[in-house]
C-alpha atoms as a PDB file:
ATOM      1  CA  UNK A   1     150.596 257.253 192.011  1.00  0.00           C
ATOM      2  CA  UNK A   2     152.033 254.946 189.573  1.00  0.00           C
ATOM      3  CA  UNK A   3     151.479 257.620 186.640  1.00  0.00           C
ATOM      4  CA  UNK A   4     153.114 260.258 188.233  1.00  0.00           C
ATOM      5  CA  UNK A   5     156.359 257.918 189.490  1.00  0.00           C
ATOM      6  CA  UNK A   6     156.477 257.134 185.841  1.00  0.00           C
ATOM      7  CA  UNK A   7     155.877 260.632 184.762  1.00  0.00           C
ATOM      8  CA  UNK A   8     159.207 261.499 186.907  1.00  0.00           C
ATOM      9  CA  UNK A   9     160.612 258.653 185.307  1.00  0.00           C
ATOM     10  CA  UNK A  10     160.362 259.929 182.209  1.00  0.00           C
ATOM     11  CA  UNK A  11     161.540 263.614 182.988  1.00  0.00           C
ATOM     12  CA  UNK A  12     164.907 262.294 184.368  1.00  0.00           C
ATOM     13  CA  UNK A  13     165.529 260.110 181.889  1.00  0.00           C
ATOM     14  CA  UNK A  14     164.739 263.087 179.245  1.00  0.00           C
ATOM     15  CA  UNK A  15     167.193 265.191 181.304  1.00  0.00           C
ATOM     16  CA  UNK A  16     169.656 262.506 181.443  1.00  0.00           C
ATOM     17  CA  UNK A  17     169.635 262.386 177.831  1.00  0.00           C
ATOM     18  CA  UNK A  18     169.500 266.114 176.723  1.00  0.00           C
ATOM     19  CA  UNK A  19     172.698 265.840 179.235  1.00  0.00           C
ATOM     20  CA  UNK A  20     174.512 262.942 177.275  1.00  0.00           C
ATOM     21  CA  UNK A  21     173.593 264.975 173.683  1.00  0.00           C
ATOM     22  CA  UNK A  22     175.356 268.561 175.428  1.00  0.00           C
ATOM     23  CA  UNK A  23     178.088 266.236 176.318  1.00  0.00           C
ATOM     24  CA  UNK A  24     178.790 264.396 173.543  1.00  0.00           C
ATOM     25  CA  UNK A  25     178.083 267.217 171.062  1.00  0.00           C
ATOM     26  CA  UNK A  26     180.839 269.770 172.943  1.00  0.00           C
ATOM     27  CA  UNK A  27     182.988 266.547 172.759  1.00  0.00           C
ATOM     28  CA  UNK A  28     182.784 266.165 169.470  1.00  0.00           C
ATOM     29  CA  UNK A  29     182.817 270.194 168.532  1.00  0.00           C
ATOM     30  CA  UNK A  30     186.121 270.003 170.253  1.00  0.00           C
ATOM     31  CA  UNK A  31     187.667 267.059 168.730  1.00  0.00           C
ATOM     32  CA  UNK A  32     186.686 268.626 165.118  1.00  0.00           C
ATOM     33  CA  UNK A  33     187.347 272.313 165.711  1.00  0.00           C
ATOM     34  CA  UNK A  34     191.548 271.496 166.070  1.00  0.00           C
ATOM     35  CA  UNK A  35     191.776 269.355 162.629  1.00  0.00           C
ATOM     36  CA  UNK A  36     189.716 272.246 161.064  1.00  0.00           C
ATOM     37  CA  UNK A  37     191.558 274.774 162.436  1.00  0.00           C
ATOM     38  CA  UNK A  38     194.805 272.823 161.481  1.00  0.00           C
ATOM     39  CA  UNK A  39     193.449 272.930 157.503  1.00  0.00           C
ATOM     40  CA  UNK A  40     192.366 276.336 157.620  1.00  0.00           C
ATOM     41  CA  UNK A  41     196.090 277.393 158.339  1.00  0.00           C
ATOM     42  CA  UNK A  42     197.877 275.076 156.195  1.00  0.00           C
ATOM     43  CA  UNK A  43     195.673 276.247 153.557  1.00  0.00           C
ATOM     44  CA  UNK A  44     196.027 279.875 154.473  1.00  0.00           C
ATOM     45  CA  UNK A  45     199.713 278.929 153.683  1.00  0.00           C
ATOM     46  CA  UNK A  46     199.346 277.441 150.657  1.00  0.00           C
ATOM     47  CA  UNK A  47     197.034 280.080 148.978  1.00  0.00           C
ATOM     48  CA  UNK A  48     199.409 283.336 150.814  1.00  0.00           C
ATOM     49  CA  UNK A  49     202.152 281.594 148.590  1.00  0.00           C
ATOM     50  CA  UNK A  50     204.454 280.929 151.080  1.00  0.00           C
ATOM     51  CA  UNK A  51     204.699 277.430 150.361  1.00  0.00           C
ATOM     52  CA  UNK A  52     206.186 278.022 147.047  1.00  0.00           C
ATOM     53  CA  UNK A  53     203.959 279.798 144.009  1.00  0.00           C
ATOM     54  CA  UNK A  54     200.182 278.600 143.387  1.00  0.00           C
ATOM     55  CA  UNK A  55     198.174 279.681 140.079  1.00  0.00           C
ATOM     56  CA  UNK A  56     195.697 281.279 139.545  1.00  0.00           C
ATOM     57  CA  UNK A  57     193.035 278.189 139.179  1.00  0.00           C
ATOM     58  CA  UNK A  58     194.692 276.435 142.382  1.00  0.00           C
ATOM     59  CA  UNK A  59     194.081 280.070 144.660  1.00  0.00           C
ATOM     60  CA  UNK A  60     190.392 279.262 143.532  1.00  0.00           C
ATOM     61  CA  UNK A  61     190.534 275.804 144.587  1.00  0.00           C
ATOM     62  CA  UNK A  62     191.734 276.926 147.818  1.00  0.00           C
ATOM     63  CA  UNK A  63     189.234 279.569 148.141  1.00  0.00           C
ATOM     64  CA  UNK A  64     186.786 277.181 147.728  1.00  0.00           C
ATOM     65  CA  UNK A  65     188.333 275.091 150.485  1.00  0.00           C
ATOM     66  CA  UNK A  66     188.351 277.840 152.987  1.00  0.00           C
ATOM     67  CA  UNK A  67     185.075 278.534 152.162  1.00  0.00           C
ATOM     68  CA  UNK A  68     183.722 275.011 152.853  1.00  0.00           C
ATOM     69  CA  UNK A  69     186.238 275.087 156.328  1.00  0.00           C
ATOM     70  CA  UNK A  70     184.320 277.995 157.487  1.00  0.00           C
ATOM     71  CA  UNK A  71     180.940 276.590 156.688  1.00  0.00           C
ATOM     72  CA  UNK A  72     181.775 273.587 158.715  1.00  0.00           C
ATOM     73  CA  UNK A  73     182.736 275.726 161.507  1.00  0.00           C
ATOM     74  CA  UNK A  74     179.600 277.676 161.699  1.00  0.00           C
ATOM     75  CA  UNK A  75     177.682 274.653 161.481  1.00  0.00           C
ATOM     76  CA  UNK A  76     178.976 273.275 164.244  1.00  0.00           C
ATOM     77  CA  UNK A  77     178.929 276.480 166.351  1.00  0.00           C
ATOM     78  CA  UNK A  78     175.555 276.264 165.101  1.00  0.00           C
ATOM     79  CA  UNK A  79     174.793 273.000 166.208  1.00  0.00           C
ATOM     80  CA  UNK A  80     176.257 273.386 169.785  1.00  0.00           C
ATOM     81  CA  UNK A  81     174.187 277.188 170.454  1.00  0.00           C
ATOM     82  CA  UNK A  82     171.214 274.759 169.340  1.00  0.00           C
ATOM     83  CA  UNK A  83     172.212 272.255 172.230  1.00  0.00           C
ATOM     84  CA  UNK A  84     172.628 274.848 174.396  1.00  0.00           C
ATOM     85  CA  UNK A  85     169.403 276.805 173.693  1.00  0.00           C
ATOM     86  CA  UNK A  86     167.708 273.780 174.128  1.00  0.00           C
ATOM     87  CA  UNK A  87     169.178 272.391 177.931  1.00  0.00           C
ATOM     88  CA  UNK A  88     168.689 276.286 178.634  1.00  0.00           C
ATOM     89  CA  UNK A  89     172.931 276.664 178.929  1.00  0.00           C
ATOM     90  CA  UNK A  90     172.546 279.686 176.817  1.00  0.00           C
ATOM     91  CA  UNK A  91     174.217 282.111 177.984  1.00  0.00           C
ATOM     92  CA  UNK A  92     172.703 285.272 176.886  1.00  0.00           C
ATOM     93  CA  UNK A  93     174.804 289.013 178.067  1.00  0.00           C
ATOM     94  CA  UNK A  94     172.071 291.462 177.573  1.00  0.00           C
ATOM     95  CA  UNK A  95     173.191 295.579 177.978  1.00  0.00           C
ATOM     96  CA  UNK A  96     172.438 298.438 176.057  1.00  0.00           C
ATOM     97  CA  UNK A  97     173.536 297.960 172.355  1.00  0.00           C
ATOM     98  CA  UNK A  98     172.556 300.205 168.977  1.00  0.00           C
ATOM     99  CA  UNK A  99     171.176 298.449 166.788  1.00  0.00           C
ATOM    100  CA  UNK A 100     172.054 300.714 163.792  1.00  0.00           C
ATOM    101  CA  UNK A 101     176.157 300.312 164.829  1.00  0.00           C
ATOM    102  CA  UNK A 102     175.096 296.169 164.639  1.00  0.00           C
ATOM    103  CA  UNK A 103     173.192 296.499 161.383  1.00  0.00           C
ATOM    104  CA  UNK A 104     176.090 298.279 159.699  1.00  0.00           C
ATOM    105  CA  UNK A 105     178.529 295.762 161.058  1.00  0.00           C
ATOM    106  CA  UNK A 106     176.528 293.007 159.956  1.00  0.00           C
ATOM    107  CA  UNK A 107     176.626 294.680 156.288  1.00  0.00           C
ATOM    108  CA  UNK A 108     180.247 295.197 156.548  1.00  0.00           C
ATOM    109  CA  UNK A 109     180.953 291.791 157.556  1.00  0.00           C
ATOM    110  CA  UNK A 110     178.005 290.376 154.453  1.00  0.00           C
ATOM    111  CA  UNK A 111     179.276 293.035 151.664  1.00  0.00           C
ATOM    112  CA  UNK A 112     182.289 290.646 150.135  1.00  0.00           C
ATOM    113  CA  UNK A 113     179.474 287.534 149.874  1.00  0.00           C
ATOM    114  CA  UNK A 114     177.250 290.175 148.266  1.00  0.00           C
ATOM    115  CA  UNK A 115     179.536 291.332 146.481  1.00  0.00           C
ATOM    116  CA  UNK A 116     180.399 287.694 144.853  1.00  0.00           C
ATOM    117  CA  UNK A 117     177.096 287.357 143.676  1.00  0.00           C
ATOM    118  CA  UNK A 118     176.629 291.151 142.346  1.00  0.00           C
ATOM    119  CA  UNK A 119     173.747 291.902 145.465  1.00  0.00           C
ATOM    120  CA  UNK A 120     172.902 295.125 146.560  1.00  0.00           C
ATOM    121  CA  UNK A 121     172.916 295.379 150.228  1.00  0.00           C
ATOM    122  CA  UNK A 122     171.694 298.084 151.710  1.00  0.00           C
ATOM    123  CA  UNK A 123     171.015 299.550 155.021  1.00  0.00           C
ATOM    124  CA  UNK A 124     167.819 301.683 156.434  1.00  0.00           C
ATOM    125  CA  UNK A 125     168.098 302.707 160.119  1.00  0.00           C
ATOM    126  CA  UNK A 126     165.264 305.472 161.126  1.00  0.00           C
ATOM    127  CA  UNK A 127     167.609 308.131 163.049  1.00  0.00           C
ATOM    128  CA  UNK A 128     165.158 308.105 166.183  1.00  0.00           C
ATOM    129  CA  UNK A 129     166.028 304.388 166.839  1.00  0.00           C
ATOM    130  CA  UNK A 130     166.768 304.498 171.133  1.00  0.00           C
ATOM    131  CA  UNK A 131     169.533 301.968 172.720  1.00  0.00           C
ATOM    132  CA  UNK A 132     168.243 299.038 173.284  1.00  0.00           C
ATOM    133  CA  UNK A 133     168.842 296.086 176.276  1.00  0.00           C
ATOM    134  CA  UNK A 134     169.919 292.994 174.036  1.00  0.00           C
ATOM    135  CA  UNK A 135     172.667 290.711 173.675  1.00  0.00           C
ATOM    136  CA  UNK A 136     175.309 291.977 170.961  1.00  0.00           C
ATOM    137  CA  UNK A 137     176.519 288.628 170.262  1.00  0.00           C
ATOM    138  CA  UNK A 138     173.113 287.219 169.795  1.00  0.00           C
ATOM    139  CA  UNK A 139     171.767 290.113 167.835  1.00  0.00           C
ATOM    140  CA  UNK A 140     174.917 290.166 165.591  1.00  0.00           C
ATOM    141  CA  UNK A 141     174.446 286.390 165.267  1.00  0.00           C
ATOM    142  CA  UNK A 142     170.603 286.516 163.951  1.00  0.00           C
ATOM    143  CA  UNK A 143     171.390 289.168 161.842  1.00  0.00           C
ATOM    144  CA  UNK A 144     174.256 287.750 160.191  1.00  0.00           C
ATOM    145  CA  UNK A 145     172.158 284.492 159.431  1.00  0.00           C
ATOM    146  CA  UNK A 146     169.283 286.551 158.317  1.00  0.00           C
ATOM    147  CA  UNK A 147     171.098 288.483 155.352  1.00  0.00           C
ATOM    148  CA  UNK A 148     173.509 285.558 154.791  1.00  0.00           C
ATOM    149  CA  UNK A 149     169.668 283.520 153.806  1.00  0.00           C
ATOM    150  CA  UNK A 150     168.879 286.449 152.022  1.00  0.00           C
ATOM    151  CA  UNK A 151     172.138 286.783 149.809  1.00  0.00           C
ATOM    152  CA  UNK A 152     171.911 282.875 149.317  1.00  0.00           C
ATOM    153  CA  UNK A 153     168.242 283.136 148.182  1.00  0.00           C
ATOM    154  CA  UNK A 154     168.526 286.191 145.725  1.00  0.00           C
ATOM    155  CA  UNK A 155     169.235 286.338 141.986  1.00  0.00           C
ATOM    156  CA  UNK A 156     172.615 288.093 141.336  1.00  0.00           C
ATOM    157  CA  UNK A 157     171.632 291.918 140.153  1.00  0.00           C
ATOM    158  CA  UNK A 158     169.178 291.306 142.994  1.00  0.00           C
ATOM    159  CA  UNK A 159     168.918 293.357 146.347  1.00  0.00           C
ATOM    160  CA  UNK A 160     168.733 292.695 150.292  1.00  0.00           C
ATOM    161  CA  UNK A 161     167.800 295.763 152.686  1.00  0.00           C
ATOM    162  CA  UNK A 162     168.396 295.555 156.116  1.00  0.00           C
ATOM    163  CA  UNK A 163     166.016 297.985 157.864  1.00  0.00           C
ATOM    164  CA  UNK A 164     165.205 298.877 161.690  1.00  0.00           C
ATOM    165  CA  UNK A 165     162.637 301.612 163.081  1.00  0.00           C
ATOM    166  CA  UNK A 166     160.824 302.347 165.908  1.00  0.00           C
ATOM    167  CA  UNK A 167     157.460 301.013 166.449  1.00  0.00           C
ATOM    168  CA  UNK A 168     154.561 304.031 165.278  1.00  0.00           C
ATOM    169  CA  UNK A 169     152.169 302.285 167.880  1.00  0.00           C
ATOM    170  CA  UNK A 170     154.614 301.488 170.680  1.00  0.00           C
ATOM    171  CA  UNK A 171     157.248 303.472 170.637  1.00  0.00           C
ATOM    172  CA  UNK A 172     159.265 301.554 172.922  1.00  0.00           C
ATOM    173  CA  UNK A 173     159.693 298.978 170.613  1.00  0.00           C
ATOM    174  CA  UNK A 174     161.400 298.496 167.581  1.00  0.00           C
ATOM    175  CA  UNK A 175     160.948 296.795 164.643  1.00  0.00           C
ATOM    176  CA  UNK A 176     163.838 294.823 162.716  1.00  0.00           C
ATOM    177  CA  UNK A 177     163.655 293.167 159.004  1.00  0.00           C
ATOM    178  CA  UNK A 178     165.761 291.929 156.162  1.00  0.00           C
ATOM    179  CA  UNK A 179     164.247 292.004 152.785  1.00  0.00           C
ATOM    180  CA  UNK A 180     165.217 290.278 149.213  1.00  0.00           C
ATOM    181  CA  UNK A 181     164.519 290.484 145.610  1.00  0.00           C
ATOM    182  CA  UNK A 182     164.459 286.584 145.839  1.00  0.00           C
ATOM    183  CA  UNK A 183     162.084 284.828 143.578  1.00  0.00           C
ATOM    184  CA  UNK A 184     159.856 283.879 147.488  1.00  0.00           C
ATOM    185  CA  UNK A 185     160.287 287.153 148.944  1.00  0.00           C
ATOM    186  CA  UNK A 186     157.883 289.857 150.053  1.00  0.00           C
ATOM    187  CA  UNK A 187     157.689 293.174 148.352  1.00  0.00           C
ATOM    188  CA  UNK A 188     159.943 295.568 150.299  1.00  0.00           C
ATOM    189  CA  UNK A 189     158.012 297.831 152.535  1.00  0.00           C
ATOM    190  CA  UNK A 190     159.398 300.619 154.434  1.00  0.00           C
ATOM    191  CA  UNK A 191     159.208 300.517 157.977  1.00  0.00           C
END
């Protein structure tokens, strides 16, 4: 009887605290979102010109500091869908979604950072892929990460492929992957 009271014990207190982490994390998302924000215009400003002229080496400073602004906002959207996942406050909008209209979006929204580091990206969508029941968001979200690794972890000249297909042995399901040239990858294989 003991055991188990301190078993409960111990789950409350765990909730309790996964509780006080949500809390304190969207706190402190909030509190750093508006000074970021704040920077990302000002320097927005600065590099558009409309604060007076800027050369050419201080519009690549500034670059640079957008860049690094953005980062630091993904992380912590990154950081709170983490907290989230993990007290189950996910909230996930599932409907039927292609997934070849998400892959090319996801390319689209990849092909500058590619294009920085002279990366091929390239898409492979078998026609017969059905609609599937997902969450766009989500789906968009993995898929952005997964090619943004890939760019990151490739050799410029190098190549990622995006590829989806159905499933040969289940055809109900289908199969996603994102490939590199990157010294760890796998060989690309077609689906």
């Amino acid at each position: 009887m003991e055991r188990q009271a301190l078993l409960r014990s111990l789950e409350i207190t765990r909730k309790q605290q996964l509780e006080f982490k949500d809390q304190f994390l969207s706190h402190v998302s909030h509190e750093l979102r508006t000074p970021l924000t704040c920077i990302h215009q000002y320097v927005s400003l600065i590099q558009d010109g409309l604060a007076g002229p800027v050369s050419p080496d201080q519009s690549d400073h500034l670059k640079i500091v957008l860049k690094s602004v953005n980062q630091l906002r993904a992380m912590i959207h990154d950081l709170l869908e983490a907290t989230r996942a993990e007290t189950g406050k996910m909230r996930i909008e599932p409907r039927c979604i292609s997934l070849g209209e998400l892959i090319r979006q996801t390319v689209a929204m990849m092909q500058p950072t590619a294009d920085e580091k002279k990366i091929g990206l390239e898409i492979g969508v078998d026609q017969r892929l059905p609609l599937v029941h997902a969450d766009p968001d989500r789906v968009l979200e993995v898929l952005i990460n997964l090619v943004d690794n890939a760019i990151k972890f490739t050799p410029p000249d190098g190549s990622v492929l995006v590829q989806a297909c159905v499933v040969e042995a289940d055809p109900g399901s289908v199969y996603i992957s994102v490939t590199d040239t990157g010294a760890a990858s796998v060989p690309k294989r077609g689906c």
